[in-house]
N, C-alpha and C. Protein backbone atom coordinates (compact mmCIF):
# COMPACT_ATOMS: atom_id res chain seq x y z
N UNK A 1 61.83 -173.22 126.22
CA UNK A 1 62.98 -172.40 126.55
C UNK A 1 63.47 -172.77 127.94
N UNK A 2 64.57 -172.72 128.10
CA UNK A 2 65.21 -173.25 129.63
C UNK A 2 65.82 -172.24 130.08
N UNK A 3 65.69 -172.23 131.18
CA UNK A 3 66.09 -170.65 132.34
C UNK A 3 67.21 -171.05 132.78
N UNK A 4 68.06 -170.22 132.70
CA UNK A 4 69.25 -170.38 133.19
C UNK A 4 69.43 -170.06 134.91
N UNK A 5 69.54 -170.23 135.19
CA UNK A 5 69.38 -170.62 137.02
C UNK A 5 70.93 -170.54 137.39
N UNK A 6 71.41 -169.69 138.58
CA UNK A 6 72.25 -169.67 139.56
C UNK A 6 72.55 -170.90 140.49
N UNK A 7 73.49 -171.03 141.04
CA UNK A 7 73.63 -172.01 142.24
C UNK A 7 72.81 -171.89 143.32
N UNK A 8 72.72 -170.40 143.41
CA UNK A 8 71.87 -170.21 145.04
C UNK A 8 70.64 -170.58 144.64
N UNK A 9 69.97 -170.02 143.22
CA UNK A 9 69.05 -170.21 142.74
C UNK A 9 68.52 -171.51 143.30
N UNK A 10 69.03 -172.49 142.42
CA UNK A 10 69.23 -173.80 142.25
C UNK A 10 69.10 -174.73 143.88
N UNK A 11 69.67 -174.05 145.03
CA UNK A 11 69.66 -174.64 146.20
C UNK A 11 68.73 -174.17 146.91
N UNK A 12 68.19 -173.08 146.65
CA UNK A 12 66.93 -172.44 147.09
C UNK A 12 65.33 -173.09 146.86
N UNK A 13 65.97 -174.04 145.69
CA UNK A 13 64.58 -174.78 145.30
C UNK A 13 64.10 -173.98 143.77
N UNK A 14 64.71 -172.75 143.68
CA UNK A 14 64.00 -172.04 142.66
C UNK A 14 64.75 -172.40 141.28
N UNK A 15 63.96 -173.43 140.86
CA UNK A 15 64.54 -174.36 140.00
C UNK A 15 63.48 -173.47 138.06
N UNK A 16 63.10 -172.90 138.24
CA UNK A 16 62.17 -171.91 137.13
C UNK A 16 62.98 -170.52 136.97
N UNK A 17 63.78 -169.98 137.93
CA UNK A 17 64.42 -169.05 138.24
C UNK A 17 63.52 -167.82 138.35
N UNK A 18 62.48 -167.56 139.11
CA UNK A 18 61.44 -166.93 138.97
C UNK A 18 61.68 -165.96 140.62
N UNK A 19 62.15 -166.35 141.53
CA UNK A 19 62.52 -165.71 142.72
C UNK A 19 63.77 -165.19 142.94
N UNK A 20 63.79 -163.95 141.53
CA UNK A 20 64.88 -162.98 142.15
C UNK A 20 65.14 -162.01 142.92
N UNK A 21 66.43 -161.68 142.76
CA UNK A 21 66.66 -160.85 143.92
C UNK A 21 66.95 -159.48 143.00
N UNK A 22 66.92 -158.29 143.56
CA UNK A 22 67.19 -157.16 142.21
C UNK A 22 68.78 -156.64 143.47
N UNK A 23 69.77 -157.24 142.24
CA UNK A 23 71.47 -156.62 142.17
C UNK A 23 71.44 -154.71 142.13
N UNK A 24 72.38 -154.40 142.21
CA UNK A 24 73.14 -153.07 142.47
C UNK A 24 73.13 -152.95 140.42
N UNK A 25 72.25 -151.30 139.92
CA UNK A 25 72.81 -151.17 138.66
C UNK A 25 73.60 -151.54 138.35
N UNK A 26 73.64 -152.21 136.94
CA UNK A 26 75.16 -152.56 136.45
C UNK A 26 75.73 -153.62 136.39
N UNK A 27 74.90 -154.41 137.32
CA UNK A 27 75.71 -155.62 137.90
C UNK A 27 75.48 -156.32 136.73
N UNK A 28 76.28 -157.35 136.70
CA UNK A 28 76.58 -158.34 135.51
C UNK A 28 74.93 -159.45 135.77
N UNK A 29 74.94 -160.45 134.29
CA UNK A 29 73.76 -161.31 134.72
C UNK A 29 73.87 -162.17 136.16
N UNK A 30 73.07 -162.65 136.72
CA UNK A 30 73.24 -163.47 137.91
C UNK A 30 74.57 -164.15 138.25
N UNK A 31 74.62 -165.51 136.91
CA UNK A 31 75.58 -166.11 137.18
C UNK A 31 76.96 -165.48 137.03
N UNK A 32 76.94 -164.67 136.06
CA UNK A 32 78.27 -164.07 136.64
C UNK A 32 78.49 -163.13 137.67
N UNK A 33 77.37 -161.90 138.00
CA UNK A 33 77.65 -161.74 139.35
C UNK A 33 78.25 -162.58 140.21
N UNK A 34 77.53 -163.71 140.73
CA UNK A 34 77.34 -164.59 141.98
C UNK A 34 78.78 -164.86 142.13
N UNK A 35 79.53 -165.57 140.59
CA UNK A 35 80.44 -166.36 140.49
C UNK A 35 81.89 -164.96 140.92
N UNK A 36 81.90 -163.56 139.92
CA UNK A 36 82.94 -162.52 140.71
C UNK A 36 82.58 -161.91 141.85
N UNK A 37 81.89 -161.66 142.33
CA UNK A 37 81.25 -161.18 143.94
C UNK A 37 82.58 -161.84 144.95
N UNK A 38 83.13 -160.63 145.39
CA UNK A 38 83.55 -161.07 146.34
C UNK A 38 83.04 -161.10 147.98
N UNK A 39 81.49 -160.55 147.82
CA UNK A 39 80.85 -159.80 148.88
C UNK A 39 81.94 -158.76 149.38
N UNK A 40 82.76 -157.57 149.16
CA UNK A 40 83.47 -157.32 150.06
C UNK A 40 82.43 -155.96 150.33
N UNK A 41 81.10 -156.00 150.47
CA UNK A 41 80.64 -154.85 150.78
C UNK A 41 81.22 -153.28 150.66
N UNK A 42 82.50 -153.19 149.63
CA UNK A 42 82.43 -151.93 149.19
C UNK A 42 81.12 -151.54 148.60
N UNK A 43 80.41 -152.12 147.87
CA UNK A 43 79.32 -151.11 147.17
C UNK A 43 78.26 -151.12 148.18
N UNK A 44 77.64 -152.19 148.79
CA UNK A 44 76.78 -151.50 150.41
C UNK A 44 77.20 -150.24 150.90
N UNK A 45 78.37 -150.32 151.34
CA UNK A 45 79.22 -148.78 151.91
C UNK A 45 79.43 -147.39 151.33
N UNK A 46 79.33 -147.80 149.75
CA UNK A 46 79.46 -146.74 148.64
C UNK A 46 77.81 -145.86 148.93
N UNK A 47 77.21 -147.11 148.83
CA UNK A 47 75.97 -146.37 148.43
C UNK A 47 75.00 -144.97 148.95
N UNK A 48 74.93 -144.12 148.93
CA UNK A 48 74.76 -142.57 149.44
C UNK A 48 72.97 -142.98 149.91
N UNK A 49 72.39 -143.37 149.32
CA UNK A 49 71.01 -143.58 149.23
C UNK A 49 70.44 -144.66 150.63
N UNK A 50 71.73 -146.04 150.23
CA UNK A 50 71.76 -146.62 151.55
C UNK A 50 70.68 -147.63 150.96
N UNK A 51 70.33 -148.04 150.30
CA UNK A 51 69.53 -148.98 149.43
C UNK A 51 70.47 -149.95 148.80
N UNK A 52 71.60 -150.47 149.19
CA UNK A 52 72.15 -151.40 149.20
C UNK A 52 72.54 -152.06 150.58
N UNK A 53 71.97 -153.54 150.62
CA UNK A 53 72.30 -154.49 152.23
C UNK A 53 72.68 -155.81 151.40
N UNK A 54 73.07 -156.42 152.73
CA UNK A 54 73.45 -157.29 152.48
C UNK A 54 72.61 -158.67 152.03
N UNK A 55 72.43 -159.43 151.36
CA UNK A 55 71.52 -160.27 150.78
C UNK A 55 71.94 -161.77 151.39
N UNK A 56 71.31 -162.95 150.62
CA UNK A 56 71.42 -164.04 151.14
C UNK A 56 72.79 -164.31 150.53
N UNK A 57 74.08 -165.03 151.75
CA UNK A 57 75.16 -165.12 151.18
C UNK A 57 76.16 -163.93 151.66
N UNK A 58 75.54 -162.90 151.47
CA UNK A 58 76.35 -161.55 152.12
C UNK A 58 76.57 -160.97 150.34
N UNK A 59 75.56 -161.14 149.30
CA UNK A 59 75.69 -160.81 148.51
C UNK A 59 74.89 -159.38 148.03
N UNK A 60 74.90 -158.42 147.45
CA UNK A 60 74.84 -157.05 147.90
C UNK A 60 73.27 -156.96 146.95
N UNK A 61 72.05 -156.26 147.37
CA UNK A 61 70.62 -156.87 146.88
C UNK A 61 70.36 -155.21 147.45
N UNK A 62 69.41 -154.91 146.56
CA UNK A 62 69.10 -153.80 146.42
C UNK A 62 67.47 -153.61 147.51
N UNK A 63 67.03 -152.89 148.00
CA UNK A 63 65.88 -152.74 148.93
C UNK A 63 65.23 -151.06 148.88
N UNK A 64 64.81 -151.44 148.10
CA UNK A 64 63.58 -150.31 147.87
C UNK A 64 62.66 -149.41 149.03
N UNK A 65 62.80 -150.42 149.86
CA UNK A 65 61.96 -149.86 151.46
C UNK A 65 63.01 -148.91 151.78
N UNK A 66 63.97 -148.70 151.68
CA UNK A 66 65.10 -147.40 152.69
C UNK A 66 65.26 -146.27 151.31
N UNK A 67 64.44 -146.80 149.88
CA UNK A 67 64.49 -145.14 149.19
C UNK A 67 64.49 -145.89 147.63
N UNK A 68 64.95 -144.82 147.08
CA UNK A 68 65.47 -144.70 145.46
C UNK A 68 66.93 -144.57 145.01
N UNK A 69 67.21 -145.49 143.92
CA UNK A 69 68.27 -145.75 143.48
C UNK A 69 68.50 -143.71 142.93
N UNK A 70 69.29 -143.56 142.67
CA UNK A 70 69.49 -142.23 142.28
C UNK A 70 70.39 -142.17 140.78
N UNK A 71 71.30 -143.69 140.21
CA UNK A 71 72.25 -143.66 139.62
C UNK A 71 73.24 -143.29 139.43
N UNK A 72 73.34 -142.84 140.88
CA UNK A 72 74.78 -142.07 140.56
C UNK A 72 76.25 -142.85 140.16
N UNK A 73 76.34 -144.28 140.03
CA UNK A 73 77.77 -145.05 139.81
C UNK A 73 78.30 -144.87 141.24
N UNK A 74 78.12 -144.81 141.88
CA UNK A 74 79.42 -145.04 143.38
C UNK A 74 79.69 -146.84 143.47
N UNK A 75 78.60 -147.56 143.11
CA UNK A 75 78.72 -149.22 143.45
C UNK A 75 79.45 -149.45 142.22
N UNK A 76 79.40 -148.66 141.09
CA UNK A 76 80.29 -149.45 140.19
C UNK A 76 81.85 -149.05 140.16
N UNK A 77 82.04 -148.05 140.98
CA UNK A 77 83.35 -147.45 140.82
C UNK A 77 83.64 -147.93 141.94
N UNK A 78 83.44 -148.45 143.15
CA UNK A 78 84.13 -148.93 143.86
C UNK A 78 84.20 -150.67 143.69
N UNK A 79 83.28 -151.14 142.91
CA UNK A 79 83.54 -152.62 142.40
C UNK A 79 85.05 -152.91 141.76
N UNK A 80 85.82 -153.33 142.35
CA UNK A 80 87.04 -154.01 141.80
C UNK A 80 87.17 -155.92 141.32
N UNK A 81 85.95 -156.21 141.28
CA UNK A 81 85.86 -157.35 140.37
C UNK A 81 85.33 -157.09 138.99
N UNK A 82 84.53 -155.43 138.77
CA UNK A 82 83.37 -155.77 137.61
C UNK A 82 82.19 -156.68 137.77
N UNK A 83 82.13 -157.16 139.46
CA UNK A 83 80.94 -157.45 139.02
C UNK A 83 79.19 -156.55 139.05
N UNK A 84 79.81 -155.43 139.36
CA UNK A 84 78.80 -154.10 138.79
C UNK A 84 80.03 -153.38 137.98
N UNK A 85 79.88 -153.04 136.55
CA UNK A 85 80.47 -152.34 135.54
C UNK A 85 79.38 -151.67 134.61
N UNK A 86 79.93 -150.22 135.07
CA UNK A 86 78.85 -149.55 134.25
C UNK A 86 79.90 -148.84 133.15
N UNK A 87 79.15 -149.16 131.72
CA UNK A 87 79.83 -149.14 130.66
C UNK A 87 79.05 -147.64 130.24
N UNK A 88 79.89 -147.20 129.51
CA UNK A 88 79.02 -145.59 128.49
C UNK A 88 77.71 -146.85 127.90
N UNK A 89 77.30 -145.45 127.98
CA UNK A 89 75.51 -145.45 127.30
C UNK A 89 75.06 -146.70 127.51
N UNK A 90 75.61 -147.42 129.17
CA UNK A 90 74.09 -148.76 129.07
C UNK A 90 73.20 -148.35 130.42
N UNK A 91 72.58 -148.74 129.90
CA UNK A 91 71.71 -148.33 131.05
C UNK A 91 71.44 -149.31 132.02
N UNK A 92 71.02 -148.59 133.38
CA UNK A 92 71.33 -149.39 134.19
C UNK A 92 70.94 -150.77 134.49
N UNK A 93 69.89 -151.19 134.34
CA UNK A 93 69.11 -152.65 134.81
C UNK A 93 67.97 -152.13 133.87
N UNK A 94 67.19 -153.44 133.73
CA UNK A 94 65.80 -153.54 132.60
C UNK A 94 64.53 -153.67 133.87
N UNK A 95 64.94 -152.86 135.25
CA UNK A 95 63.51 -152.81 136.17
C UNK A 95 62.81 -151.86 135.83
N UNK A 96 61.41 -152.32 136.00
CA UNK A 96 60.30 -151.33 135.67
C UNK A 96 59.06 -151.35 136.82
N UNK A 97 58.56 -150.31 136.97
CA UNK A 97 57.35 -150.49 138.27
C UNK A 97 56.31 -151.27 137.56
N UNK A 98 55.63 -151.68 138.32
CA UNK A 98 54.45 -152.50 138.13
C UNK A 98 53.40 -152.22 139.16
N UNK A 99 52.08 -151.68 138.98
CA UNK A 99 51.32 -151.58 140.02
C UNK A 99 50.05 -152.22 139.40
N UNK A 100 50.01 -152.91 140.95
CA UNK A 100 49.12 -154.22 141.17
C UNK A 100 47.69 -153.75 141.63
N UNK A 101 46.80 -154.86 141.50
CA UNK A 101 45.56 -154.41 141.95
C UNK A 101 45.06 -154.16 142.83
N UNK A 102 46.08 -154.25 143.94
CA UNK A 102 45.41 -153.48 145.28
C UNK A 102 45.85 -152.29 145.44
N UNK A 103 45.96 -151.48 144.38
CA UNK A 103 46.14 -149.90 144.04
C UNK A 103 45.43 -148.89 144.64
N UNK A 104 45.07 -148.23 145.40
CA UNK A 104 44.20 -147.39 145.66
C UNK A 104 43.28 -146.71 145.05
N UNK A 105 43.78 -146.29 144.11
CA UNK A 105 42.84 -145.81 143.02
C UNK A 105 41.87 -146.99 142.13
N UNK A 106 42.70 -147.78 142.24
CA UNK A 106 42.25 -148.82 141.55
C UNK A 106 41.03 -149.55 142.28
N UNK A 107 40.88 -149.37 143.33
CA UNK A 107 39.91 -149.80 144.33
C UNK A 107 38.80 -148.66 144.62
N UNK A 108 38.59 -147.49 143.97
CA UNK A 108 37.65 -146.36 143.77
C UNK A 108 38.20 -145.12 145.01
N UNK A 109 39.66 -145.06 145.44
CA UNK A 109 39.92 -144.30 146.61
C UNK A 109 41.11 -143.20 145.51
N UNK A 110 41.36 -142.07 146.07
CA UNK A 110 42.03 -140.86 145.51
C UNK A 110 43.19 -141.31 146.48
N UNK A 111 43.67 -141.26 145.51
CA UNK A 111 45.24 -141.53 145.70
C UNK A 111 46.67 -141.48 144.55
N UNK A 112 47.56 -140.45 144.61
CA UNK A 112 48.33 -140.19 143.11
C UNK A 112 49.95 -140.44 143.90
N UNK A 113 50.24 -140.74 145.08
CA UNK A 113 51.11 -140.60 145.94
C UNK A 113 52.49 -141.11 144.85
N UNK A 114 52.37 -142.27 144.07
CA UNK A 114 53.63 -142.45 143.04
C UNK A 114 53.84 -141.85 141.93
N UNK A 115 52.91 -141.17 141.59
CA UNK A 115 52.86 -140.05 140.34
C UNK A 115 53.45 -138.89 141.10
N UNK A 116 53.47 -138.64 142.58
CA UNK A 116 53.95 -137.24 142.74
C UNK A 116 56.04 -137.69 142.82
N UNK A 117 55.95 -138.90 143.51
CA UNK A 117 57.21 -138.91 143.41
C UNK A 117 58.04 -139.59 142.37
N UNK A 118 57.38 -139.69 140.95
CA UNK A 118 58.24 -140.16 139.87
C UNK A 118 58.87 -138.87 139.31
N UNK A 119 60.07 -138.48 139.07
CA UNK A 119 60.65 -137.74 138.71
C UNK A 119 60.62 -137.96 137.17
N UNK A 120 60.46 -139.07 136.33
CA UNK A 120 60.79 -139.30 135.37
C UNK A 120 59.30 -139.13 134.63
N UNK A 121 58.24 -139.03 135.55
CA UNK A 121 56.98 -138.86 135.04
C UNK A 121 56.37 -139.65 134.43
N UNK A 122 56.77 -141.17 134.59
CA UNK A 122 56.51 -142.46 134.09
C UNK A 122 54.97 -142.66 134.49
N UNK A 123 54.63 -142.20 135.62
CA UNK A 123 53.40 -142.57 135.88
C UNK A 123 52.93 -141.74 135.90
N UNK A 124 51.48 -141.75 135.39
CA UNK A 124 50.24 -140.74 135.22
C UNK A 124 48.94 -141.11 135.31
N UNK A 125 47.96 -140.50 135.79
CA UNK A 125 46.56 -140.93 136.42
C UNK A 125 45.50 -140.68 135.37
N UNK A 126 45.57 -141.39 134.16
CA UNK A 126 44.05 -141.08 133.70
C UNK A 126 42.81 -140.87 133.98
N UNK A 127 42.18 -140.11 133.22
CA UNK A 127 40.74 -139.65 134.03
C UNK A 127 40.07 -140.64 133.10
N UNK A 128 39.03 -141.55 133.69
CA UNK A 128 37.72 -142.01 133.39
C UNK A 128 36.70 -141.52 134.13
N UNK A 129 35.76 -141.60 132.84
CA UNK A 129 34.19 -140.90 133.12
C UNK A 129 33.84 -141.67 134.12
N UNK A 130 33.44 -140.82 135.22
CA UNK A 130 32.32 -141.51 136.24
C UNK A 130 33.36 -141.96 137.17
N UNK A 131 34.71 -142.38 137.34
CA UNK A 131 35.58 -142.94 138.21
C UNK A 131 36.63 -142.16 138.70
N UNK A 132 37.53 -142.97 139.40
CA UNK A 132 38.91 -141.95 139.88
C UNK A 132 39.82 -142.36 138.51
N UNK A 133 40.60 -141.48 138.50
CA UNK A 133 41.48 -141.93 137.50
C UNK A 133 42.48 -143.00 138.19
N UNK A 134 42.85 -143.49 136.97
CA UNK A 134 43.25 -144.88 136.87
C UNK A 134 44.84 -144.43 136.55
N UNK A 135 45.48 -145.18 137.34
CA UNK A 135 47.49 -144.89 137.27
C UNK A 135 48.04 -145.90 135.84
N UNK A 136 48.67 -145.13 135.11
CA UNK A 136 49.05 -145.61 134.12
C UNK A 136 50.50 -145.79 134.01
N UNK A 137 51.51 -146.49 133.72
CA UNK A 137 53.11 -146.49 133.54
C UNK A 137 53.60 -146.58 132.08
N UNK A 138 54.24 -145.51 131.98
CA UNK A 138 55.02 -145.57 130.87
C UNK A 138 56.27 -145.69 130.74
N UNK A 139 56.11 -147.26 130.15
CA UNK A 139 57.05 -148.41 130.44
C UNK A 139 58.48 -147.93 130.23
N UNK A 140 58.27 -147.27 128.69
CA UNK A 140 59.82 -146.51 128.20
C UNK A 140 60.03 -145.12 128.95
N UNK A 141 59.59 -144.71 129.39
CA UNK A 141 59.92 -143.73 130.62
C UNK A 141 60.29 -144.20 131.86
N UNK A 142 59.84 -145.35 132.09
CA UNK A 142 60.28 -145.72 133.72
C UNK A 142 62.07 -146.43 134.20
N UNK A 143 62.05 -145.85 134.73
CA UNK A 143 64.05 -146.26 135.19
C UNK A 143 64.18 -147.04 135.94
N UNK A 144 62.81 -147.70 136.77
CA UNK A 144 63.12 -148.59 137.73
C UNK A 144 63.82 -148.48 139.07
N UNK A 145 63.52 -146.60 139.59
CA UNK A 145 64.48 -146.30 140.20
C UNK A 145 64.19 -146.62 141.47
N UNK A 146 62.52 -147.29 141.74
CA UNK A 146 62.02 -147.25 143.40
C UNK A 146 61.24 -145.83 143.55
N UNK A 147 61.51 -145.17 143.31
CA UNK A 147 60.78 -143.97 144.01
C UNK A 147 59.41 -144.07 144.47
N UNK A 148 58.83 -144.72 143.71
CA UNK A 148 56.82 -144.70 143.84
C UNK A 148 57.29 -145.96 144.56
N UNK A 149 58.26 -146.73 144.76
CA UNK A 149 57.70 -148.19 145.38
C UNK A 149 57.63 -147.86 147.09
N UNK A 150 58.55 -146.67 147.75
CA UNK A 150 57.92 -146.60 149.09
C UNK A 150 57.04 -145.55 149.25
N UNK A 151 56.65 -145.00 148.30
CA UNK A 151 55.30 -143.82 148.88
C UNK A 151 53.77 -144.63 148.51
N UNK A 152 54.16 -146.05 148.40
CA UNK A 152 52.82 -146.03 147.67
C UNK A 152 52.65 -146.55 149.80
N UNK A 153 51.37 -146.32 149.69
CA UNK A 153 50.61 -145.94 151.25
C UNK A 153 50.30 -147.67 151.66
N UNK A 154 49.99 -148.94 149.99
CA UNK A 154 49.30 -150.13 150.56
C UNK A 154 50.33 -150.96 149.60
N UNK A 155 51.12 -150.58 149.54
CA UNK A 155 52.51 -151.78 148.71
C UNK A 155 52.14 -152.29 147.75
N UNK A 156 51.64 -151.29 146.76
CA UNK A 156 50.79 -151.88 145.35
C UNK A 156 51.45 -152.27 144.44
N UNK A 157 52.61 -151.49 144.62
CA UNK A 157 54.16 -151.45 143.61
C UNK A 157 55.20 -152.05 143.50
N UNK A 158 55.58 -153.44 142.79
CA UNK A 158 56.68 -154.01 142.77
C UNK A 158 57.42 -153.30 141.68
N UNK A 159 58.91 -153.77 141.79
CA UNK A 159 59.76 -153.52 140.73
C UNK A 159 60.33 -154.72 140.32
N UNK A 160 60.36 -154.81 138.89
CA UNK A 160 60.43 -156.46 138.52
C UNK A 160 61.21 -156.32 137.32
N UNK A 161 61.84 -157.10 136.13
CA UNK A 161 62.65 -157.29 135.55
C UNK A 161 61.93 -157.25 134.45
N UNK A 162 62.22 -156.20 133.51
CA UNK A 162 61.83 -156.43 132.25
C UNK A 162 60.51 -156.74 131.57
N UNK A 163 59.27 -155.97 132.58
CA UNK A 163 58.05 -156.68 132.33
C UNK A 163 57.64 -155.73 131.93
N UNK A 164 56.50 -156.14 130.87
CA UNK A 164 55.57 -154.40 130.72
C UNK A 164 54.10 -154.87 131.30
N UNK A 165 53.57 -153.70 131.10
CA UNK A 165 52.37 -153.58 131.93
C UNK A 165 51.45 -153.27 131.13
């Protein structure tokens, strides 16, 4: 199967297309983002949450460290190319959390810090005999919104494209 790869992609070296960047909900696939983008930073400016900056290029890249996406549409309603268009009933992007093995819990320490802030209740801490419970994601529950990705205390939590766990 052959990956379809961007220009920046492509000049970046990331010739597998494996080093993305996560776009503003909505946004169209890469290459057509890249190609209508006018960078005019309306949707950076839109954004209430403030989890939209500017990316490589001055192209608008989403950052999880300043919070949670919330969905509210402000980046797509102020997009006047479409290249974020949010259509009835799609949902926003195919990101999902992923927590990695340097988990806290996962390392025998009490810790639920992304289970308290998933609103969607995607994540939950199973109890095993004899251990701490173990953080579980439920994949079709999760929105990919960030929330657990800055409370987690040791950066256990990526958000990644379409992966299950």
């Amino acid at each position: 199967m052959t990956a379809h790869i961007s220009r920046a992609q492509f000049l970046r070296g990331d010739f597998r297309g494996k080093k993305t960047v996560i776009r503003p909900p909505w946004s169209q696939d890469e290459p057509v983002f890249t190609e209508t983008c006018t960078t005019c930073s309306d949707c950076i400016k839109a954004c209430p949450e403030s989890i939209l900056l500017k990316g490589r290029a001055s192209y608008p890249v989403v950052d999880f460290e300043n919070g949670e996406c919330t969905f509210c549409g402000l980046c797509a309603e102020v997009c006047q190319t479409s290249s974020i268009n949010k259509l009835p009933d799609t949902p926003p992007w195919s990101l999902k959390a992923v927590i990695t093995d340097s988990c806290l819990a996962k390392k025998g320490i009490v810790c639920v810090s992304c289970q308290e802030e998933c609103e969607q209740n995607a994540i939950k801490f199973i109890p095993v005999a004899g251990h701490i419970p173990a953080p579980d994601i439920n994949i079709s529950s999760c929105t990919g919104c960030g929330a657990c990705y800055g409370s987690c205390p040791v950066n256990s939590i990526s958000i990644s494209q379409g992966v299950s766990a």
